[in-house]
Protein backbone atom coordinates (compact mmCIF):
# COMPACT_ATOMS: atom_id res chain seq x y z
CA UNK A 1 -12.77 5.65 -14.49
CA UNK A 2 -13.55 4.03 -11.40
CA UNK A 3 -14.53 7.61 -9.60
CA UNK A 4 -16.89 8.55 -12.76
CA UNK A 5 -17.77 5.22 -13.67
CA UNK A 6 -18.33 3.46 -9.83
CA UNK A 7 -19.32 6.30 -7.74
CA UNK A 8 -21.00 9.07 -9.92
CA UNK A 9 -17.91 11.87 -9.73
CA UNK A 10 -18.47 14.59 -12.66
CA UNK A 11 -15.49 14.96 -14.59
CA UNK A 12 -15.31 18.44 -13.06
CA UNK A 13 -14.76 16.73 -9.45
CA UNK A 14 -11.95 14.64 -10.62
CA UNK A 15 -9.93 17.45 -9.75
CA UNK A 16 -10.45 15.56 -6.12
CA UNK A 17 -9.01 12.58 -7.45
CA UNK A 18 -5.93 13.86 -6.25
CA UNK A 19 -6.76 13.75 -2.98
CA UNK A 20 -4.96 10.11 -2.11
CA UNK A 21 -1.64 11.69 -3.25
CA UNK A 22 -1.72 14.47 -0.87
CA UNK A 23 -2.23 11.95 1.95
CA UNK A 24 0.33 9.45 0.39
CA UNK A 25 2.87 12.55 0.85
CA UNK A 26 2.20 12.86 4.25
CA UNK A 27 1.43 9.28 5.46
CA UNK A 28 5.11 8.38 3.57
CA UNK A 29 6.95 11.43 5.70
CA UNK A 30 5.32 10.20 8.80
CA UNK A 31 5.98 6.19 7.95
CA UNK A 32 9.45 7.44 7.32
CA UNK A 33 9.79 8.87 10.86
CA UNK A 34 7.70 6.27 12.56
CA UNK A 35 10.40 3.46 11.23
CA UNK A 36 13.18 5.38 12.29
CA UNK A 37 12.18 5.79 15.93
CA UNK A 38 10.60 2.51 16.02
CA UNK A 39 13.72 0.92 14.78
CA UNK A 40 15.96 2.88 17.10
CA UNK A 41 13.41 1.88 20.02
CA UNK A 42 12.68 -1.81 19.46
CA UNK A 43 15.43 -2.91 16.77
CA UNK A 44 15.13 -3.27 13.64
CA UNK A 45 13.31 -6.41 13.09
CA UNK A 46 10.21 -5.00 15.19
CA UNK A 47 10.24 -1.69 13.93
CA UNK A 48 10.05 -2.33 10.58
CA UNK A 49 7.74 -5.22 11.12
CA UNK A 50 5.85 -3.02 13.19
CA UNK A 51 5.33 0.15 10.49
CA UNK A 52 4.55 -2.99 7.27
CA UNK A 53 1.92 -4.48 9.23
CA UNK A 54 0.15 -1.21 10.63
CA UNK A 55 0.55 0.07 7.08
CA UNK A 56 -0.78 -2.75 5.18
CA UNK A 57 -2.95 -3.28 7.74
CA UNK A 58 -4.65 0.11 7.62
CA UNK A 59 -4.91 -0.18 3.93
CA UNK A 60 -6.33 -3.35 3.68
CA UNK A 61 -9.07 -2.10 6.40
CA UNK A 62 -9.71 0.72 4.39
CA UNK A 63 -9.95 -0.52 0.78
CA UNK A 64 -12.80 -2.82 2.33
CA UNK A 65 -14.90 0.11 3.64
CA UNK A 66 -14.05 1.67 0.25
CA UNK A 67 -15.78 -1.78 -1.06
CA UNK A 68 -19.25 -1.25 0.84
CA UNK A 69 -19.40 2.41 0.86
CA UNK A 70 -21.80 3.76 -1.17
CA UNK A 71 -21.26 7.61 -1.01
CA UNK A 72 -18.50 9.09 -3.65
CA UNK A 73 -17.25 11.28 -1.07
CA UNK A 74 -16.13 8.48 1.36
CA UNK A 75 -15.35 6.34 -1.14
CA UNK A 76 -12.56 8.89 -1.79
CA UNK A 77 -11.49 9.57 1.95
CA UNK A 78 -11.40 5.99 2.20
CA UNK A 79 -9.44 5.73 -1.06
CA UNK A 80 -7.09 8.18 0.48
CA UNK A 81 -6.72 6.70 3.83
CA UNK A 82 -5.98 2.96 1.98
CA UNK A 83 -3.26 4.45 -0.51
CA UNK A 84 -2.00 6.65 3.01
CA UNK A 85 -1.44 3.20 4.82
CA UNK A 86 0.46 1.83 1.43
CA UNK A 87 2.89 4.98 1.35
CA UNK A 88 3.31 4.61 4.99
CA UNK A 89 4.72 1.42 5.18
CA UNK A 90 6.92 2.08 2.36
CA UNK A 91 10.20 4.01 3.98
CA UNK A 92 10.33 0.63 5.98
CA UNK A 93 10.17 -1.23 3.24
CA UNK A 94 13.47 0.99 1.72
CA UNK A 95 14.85 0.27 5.08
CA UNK A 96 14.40 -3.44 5.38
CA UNK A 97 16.32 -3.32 2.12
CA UNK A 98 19.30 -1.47 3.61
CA UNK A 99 19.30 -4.08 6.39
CA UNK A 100 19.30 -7.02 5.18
CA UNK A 101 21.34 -5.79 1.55
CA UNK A 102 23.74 -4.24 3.03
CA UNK A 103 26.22 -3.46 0.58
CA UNK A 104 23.93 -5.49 -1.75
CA UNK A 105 21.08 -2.74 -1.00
CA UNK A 106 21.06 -1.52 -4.03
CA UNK A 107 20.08 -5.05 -5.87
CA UNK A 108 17.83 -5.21 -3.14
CA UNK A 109 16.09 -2.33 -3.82
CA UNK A 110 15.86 -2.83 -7.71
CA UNK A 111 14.49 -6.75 -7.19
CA UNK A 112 11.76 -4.99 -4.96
CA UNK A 113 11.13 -2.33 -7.35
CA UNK A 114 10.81 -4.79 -10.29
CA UNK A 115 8.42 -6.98 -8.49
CA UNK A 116 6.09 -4.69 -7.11
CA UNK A 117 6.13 -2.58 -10.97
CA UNK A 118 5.45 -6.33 -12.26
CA UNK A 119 2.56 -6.68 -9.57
CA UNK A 120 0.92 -3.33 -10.59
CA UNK A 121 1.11 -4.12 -14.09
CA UNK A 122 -0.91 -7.70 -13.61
CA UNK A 123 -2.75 -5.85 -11.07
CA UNK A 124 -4.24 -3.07 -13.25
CA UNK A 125 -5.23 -5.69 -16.11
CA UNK A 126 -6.83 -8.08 -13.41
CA UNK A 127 -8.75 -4.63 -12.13
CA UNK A 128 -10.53 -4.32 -15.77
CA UNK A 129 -10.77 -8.27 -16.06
CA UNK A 130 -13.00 -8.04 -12.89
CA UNK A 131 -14.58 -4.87 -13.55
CA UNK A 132 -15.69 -6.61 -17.26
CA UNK A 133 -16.39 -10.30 -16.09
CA UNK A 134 -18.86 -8.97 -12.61
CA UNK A 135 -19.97 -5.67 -14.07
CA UNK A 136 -18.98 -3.92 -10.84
CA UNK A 137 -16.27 -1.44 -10.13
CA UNK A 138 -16.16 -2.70 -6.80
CA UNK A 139 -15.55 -6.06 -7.36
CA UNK A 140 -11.58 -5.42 -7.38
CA UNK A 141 -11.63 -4.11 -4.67
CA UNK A 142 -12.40 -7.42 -2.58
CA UNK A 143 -9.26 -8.95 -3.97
CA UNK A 144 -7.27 -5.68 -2.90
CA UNK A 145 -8.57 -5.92 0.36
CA UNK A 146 -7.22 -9.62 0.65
CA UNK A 147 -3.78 -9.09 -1.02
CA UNK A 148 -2.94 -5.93 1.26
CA UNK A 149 -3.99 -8.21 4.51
CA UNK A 150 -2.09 -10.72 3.14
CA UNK A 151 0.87 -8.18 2.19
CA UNK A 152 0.31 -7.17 6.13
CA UNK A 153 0.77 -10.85 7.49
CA UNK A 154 3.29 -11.29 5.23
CA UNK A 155 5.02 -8.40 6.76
CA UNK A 156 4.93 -10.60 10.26
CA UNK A 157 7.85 -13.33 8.50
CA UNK A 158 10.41 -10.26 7.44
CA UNK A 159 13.39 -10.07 9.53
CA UNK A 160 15.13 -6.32 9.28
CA UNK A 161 17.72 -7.70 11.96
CA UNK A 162 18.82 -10.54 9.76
CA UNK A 163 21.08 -9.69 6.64
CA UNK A 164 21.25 -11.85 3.84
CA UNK A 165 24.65 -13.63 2.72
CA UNK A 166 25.83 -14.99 -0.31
């Protein structure tokens, strides 16, 4: 909706829409990789830190040029690029949850699953609330911009090296 609606895309051109999940698959192999070598090189509670906030980060960055650009086509690369920086941080995210679950990971990993499916669900109503109370598609994205940089400084209080104990 957003691409036809906020930017001008004929339907035909939605097959481009697809775009951001081609980068996600790389950006998520290469986050994967960059937290493994990071960890292995400065431990795990820099490495990780270090692949959250670069990924977050990036996003953040990017979602905000998405906000003021004007032309569809570089509202898409920048789409891209922002959900690229999201995937990328992810593996480290898996990983944090090894680390400090331990043999606990796996209720680790569902409690971050169910929170972040229970922030995309409140995040894709809030995107039409926005949309229908300013008028503008691009409105959300301001508030995506500040949740991802917050999501990135965030990502400067997580401890990989620390695991949690009952």
């Amino acid at each position: 909706t957003f691409l036809v609606n906020g930017r001008g895309f004929s339907e035909g051109a939605l097959l481009l829409s697809a775009a951001p999940y081609v980068v996600a698959i790389a950006a998520n192999l290469a986050g994967g990789v960059a937290s493994d070598a990071l960890t292995r090189r400065w431990g795990a509670k820099a490495g990780r830190r270090a692949v959250g906030v670069v990924g977050l980060g990036v996003a953040s960055a990017c979602i905000a040029a998405a906000y003021v650009s004007r032309d569809p086509w570089w509202t898409l690369a920048w789409l891209s690029l922002c959900y690229g920086g999201i995937t990328f941080q992810q593996p480290g995210v898996f990983g944090v949850c090894l680390d400090i679950g331990r043999h606990r990971a796996g209720a680790m990993v569902g409690l971050m699953n169910t929170a972040s499916q229970a922030g995309g669900f409140v995040g894709s109503i809030a995107y039409g609330y926005i949309v229908g109370a300013t008028g503008s598609y691009d409105a959300p994205f301001a508030v995506m911009a500040v949740v991802l940089a917050l999501g990135a400084l965030l990502w400067t209080r997580v401890d990989a090296s620390r695991p949690l104990t009952a």
